[in-house]
PDB file of N, CA and C in Angstrom:
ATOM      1  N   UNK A   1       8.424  -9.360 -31.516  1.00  0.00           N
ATOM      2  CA  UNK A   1       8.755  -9.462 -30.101  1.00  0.00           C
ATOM      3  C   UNK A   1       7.576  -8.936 -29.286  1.00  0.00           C
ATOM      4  N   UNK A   2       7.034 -10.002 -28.448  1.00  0.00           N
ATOM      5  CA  UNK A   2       5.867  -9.324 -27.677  1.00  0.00           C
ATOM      6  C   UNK A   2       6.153  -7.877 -26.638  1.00  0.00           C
ATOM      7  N   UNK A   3       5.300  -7.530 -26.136  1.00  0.00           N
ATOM      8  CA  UNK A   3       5.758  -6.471 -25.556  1.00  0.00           C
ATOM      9  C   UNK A   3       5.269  -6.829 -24.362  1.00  0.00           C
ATOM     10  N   UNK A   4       6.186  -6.700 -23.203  1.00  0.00           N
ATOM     11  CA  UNK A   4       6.300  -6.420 -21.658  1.00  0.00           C
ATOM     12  C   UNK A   4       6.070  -5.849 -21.202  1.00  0.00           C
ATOM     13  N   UNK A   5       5.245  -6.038 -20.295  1.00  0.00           N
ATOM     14  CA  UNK A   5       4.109  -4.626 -19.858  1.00  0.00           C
ATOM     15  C   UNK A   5       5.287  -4.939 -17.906  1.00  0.00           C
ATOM     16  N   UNK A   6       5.952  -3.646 -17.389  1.00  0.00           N
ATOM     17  CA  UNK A   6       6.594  -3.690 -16.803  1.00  0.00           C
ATOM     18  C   UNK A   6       6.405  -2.864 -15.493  1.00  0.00           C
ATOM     19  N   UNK A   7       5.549  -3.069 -14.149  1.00  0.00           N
ATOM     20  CA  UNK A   7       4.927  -2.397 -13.304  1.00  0.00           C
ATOM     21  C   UNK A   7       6.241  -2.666 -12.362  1.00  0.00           C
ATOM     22  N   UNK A   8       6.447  -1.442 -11.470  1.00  0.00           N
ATOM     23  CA  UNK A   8       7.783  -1.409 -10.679  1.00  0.00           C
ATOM     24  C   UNK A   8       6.836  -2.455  -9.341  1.00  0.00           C
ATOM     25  N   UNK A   9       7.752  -2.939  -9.183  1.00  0.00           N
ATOM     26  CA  UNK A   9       7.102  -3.824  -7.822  1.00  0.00           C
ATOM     27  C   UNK A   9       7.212  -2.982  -6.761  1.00  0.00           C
ATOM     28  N   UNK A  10       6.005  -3.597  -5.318  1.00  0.00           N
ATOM     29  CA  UNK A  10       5.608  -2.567  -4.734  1.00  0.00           C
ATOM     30  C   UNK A  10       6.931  -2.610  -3.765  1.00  0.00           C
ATOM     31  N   UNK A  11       7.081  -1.778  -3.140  1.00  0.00           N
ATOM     32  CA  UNK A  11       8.199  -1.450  -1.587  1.00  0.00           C
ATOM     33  C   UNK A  11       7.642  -2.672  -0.544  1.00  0.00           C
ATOM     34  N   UNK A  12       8.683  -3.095  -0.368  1.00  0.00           N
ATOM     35  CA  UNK A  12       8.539  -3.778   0.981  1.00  0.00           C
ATOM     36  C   UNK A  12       8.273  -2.985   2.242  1.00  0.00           C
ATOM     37  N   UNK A  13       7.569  -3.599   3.066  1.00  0.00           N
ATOM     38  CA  UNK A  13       6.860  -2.758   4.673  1.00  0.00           C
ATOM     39  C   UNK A  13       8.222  -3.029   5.814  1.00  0.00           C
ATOM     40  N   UNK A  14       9.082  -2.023   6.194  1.00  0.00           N
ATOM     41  CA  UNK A  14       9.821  -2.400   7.041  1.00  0.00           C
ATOM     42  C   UNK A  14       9.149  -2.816   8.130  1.00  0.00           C
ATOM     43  N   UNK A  15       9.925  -3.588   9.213  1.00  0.00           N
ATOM     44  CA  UNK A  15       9.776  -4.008  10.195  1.00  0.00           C
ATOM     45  C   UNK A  15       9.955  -2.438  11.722  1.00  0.00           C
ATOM     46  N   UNK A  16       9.486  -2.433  12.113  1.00  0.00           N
ATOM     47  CA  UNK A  16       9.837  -0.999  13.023  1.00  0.00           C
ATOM     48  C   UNK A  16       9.364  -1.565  14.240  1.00  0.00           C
ATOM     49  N   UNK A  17       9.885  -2.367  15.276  1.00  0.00           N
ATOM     50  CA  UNK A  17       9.422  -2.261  16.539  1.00  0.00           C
ATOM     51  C   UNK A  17       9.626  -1.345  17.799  1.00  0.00           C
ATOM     52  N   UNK A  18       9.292  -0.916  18.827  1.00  0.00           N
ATOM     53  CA  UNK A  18       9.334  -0.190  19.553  1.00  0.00           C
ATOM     54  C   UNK A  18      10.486  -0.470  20.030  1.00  0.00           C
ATOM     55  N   UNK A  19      11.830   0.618  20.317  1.00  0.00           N
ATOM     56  CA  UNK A  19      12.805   0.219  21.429  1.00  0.00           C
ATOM     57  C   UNK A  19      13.174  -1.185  22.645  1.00  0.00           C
ATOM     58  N   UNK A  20      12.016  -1.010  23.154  1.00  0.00           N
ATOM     59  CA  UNK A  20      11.750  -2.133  23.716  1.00  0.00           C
ATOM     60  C   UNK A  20      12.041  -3.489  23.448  1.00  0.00           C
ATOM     61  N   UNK A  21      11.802  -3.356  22.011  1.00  0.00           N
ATOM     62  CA  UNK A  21      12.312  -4.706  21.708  1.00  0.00           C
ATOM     63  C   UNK A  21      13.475  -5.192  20.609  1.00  0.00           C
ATOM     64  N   UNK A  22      14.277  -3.981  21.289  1.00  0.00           N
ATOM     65  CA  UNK A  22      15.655  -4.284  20.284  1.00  0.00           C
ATOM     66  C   UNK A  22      16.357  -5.635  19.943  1.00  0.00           C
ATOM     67  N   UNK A  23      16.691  -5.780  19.050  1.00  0.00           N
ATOM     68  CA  UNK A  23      17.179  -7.425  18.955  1.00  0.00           C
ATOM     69  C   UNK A  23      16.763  -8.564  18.606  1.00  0.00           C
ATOM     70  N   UNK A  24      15.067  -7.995  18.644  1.00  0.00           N
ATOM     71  CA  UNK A  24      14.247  -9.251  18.333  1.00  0.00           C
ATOM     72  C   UNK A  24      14.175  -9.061  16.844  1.00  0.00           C
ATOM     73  N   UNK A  25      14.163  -8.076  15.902  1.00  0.00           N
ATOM     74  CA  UNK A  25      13.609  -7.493  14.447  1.00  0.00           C
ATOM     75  C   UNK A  25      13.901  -8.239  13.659  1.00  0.00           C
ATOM     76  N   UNK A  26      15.566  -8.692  13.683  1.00  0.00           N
ATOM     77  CA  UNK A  26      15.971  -9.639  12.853  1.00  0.00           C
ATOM     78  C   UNK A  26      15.555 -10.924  13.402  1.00  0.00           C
ATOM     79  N   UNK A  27      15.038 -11.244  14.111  1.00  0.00           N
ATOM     80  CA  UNK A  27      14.454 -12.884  14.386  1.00  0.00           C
ATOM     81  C   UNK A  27      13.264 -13.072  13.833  1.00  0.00           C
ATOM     82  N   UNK A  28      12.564 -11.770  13.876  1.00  0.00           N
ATOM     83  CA  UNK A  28      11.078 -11.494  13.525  1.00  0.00           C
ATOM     84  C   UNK A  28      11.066 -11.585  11.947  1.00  0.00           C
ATOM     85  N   UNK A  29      12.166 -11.016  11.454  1.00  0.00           N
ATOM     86  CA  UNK A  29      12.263 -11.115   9.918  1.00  0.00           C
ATOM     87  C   UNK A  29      12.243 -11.931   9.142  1.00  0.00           C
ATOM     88  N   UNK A  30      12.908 -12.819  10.157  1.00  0.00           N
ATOM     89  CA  UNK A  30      13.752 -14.466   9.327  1.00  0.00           C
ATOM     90  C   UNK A  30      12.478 -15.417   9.911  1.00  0.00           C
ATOM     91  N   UNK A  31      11.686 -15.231  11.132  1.00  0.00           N
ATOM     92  CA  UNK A  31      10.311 -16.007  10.869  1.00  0.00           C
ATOM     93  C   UNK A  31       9.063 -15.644   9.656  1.00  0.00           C
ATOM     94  N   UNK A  32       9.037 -14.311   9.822  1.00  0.00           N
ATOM     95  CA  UNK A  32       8.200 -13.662   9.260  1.00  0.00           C
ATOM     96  C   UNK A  32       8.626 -14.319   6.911  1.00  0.00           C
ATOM     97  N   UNK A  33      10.111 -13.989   6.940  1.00  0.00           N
ATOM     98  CA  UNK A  33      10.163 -14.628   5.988  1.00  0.00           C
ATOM     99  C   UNK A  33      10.370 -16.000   5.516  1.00  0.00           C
ATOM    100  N   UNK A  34      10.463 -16.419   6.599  1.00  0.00           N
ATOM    101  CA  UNK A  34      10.153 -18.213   6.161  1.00  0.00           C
ATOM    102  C   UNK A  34       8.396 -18.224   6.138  1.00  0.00           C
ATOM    103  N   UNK A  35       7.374 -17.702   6.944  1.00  0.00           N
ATOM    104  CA  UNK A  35       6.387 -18.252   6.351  1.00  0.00           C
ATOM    105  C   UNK A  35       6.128 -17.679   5.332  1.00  0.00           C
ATOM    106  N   UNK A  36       6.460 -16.036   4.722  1.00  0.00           N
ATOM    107  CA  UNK A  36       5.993 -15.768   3.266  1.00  0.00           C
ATOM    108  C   UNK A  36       6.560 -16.825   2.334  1.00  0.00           C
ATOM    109  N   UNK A  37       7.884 -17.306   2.806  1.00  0.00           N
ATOM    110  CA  UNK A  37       8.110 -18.226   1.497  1.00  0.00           C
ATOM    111  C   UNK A  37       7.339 -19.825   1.696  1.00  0.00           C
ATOM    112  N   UNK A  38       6.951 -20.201   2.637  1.00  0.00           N
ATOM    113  CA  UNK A  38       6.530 -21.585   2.840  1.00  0.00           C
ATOM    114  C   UNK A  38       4.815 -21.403   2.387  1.00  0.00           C
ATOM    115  N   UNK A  39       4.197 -20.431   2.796  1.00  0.00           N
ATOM    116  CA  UNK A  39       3.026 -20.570   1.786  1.00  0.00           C
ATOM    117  C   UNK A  39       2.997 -19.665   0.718  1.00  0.00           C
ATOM    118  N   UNK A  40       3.748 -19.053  -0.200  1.00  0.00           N
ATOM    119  CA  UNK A  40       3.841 -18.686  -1.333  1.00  0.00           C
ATOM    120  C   UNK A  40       4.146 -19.867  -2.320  1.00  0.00           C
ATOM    121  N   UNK A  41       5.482 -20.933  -1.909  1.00  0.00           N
ATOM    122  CA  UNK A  41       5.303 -21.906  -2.207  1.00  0.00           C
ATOM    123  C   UNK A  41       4.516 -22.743  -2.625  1.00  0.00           C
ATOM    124  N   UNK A  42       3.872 -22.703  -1.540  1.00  0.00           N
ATOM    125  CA  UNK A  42       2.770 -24.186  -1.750  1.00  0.00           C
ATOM    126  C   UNK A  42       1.545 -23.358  -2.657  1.00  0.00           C
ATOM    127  N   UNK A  43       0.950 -22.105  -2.381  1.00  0.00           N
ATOM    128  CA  UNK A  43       0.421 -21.751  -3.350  1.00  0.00           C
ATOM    129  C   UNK A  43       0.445 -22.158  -5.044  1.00  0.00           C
ATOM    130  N   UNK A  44       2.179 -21.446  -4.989  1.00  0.00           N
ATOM    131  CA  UNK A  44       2.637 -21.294  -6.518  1.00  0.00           C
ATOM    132  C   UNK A  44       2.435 -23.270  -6.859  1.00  0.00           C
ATOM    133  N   UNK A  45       2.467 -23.846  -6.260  1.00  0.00           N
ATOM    134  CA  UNK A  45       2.971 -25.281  -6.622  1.00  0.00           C
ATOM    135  C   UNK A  45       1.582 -25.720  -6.676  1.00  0.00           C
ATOM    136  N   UNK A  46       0.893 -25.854  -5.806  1.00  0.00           N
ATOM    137  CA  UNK A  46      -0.877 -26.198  -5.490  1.00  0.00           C
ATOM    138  C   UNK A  46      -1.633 -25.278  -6.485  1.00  0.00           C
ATOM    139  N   UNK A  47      -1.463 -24.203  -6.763  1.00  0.00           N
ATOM    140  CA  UNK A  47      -2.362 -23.625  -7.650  1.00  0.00           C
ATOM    141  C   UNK A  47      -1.674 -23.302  -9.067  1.00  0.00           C
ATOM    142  N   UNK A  48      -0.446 -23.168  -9.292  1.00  0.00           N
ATOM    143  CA  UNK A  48       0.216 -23.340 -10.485  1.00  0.00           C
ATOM    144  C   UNK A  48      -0.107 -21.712 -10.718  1.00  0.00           C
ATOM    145  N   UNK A  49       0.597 -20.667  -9.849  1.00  0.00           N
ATOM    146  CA  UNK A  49       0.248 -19.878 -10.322  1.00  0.00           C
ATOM    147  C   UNK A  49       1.821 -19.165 -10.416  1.00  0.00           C
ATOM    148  N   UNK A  50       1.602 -18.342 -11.178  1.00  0.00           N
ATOM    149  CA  UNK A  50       3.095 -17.503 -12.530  1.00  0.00           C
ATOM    150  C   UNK A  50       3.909 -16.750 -11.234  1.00  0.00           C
ATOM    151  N   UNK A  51       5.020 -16.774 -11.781  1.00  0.00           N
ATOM    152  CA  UNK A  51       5.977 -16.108 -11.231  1.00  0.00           C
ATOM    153  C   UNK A  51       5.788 -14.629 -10.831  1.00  0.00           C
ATOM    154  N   UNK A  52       4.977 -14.476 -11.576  1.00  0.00           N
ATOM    155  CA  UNK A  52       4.601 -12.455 -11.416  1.00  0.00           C
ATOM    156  C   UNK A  52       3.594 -12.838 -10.593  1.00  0.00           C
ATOM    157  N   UNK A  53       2.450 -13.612 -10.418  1.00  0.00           N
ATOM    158  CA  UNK A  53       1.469 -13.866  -9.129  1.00  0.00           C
ATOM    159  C   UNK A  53       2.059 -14.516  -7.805  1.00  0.00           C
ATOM    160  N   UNK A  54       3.287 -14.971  -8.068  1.00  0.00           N
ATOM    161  CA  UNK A  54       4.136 -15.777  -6.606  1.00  0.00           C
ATOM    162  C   UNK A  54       4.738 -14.719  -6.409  1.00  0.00           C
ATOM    163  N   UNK A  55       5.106 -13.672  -6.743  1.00  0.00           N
ATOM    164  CA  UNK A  55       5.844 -11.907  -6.616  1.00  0.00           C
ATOM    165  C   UNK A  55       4.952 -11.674  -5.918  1.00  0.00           C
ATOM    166  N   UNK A  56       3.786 -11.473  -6.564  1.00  0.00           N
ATOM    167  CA  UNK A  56       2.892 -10.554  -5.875  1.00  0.00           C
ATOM    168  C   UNK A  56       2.170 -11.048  -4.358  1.00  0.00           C
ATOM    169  N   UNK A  57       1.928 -12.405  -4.294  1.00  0.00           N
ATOM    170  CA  UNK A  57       1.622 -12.799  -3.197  1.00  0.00           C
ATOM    171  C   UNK A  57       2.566 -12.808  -1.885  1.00  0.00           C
ATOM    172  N   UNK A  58       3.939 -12.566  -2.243  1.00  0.00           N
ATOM    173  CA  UNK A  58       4.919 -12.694  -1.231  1.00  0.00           C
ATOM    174  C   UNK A  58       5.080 -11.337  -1.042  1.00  0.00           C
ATOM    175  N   UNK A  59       5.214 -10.623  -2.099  1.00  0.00           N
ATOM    176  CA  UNK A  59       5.123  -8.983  -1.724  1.00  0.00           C
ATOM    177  C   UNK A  59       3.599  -8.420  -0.690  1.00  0.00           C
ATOM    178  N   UNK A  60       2.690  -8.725  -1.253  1.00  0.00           N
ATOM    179  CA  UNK A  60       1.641  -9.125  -0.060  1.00  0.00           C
ATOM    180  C   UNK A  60       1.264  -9.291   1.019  1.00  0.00           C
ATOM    181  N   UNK A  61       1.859 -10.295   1.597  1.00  0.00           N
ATOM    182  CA  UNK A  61       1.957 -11.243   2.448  1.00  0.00           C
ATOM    183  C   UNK A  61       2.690 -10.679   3.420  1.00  0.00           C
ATOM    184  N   UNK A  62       4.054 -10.557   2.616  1.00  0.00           N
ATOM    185  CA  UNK A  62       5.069  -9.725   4.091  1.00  0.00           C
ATOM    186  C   UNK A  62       4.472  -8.472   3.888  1.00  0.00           C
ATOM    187  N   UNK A  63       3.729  -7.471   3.164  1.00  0.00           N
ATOM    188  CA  UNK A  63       3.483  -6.200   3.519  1.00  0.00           C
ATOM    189  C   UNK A  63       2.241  -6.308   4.695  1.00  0.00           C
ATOM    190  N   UNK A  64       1.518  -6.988   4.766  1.00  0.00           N
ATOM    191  CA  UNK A  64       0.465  -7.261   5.319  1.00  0.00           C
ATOM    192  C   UNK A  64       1.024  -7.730   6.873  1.00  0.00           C
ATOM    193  N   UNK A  65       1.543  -9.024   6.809  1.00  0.00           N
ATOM    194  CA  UNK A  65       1.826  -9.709   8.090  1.00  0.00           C
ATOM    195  C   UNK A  65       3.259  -8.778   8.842  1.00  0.00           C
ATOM    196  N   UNK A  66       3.922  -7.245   8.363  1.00  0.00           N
ATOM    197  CA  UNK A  66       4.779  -6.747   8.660  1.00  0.00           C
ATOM    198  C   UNK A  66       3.718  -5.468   9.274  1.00  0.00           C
ATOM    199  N   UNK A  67       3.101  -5.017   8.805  1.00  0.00           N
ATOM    200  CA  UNK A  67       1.908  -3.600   8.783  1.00  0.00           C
ATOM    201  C   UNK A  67       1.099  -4.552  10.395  1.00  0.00           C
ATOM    202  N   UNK A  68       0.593  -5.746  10.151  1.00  0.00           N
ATOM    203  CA  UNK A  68      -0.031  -5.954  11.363  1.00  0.00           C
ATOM    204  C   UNK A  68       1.132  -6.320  12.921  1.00  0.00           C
ATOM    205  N   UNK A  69       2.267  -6.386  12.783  1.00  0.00           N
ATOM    206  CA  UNK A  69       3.266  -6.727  13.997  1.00  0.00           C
ATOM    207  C   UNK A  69       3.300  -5.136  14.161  1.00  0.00           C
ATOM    208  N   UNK A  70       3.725  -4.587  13.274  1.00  0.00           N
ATOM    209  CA  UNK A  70       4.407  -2.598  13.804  1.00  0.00           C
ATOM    210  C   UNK A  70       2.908  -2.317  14.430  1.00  0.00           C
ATOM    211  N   UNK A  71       1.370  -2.267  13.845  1.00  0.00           N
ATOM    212  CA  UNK A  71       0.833  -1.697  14.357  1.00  0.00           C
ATOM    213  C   UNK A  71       0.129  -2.478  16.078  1.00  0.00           C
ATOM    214  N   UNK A  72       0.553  -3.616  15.946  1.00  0.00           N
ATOM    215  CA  UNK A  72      -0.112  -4.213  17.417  1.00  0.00           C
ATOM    216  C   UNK A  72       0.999  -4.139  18.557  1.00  0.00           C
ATOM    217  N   UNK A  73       2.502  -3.962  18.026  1.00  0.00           N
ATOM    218  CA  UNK A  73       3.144  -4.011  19.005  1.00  0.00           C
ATOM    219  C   UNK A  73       3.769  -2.055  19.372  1.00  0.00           C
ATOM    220  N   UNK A  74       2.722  -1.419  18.577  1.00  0.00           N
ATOM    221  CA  UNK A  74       3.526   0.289  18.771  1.00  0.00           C
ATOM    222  C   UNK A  74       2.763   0.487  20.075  1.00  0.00           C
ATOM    223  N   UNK A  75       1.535   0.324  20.237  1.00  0.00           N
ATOM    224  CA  UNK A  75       1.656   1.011  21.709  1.00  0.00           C
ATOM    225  C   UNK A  75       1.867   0.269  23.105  1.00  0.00           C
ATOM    226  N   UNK A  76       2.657  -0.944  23.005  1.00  0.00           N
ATOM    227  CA  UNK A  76       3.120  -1.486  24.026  1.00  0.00           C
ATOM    228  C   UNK A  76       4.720  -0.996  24.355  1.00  0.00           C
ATOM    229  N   UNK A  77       5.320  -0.164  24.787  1.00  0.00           N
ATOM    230  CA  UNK A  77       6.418   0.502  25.172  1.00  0.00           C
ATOM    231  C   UNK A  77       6.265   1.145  26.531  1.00  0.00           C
ATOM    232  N   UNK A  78       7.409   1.858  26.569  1.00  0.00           N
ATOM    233  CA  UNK A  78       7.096   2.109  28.507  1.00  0.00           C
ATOM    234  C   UNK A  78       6.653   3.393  28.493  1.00  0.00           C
ATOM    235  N   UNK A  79       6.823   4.073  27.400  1.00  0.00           N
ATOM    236  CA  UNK A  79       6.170   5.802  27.588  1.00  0.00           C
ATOM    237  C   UNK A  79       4.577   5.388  27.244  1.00  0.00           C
ATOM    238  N   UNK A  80       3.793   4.630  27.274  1.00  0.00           N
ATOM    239  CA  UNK A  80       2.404   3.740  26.716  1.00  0.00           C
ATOM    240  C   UNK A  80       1.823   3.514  28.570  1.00  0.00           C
ATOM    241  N   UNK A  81       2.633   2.910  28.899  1.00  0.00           N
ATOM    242  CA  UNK A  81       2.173   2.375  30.422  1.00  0.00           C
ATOM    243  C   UNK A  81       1.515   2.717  31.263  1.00  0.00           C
TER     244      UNK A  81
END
């Protein structure tokens, strides 16, 4: 039996927007995760790459494109103004 080399996958990047924009997070989520899955997709399919590299690119992807919304939209709030 081969052996499985078994790395805990990384944490997902919550979403945290400023007060300000209560209500929007979950809209932001459900865009934000349709494009991790629409080009993880086409990746995995166009480049034929493994299920543990289509993990990792979507884990990626939303950590990245979640890290750049919290940090461009934190200092737009009204205590900022």
């Amino acid at each position: 039996m081969p052996m499985i080399s078994t790395t805990p996958p990384r944490p997902l990047t919550s979403l945290k927007l400023p007060g300000e924009y209560d209500g929007l997070e979950g809209l932001i989520e459900i865009d934000l995760q349709a494009l991790v899955h629409v080009l993880a997709s086409q990746a995995h399919e166009r480049l034929r790459l493994t299920p543990r590299q289509r993990d990792a690119l979507e884990t990626n992807l939303w950590n990245r494109l979640v890290t750049a919304v919290n940090e461009t939209m934190e200092p737009f709030t009204i205590e900022n103004r």
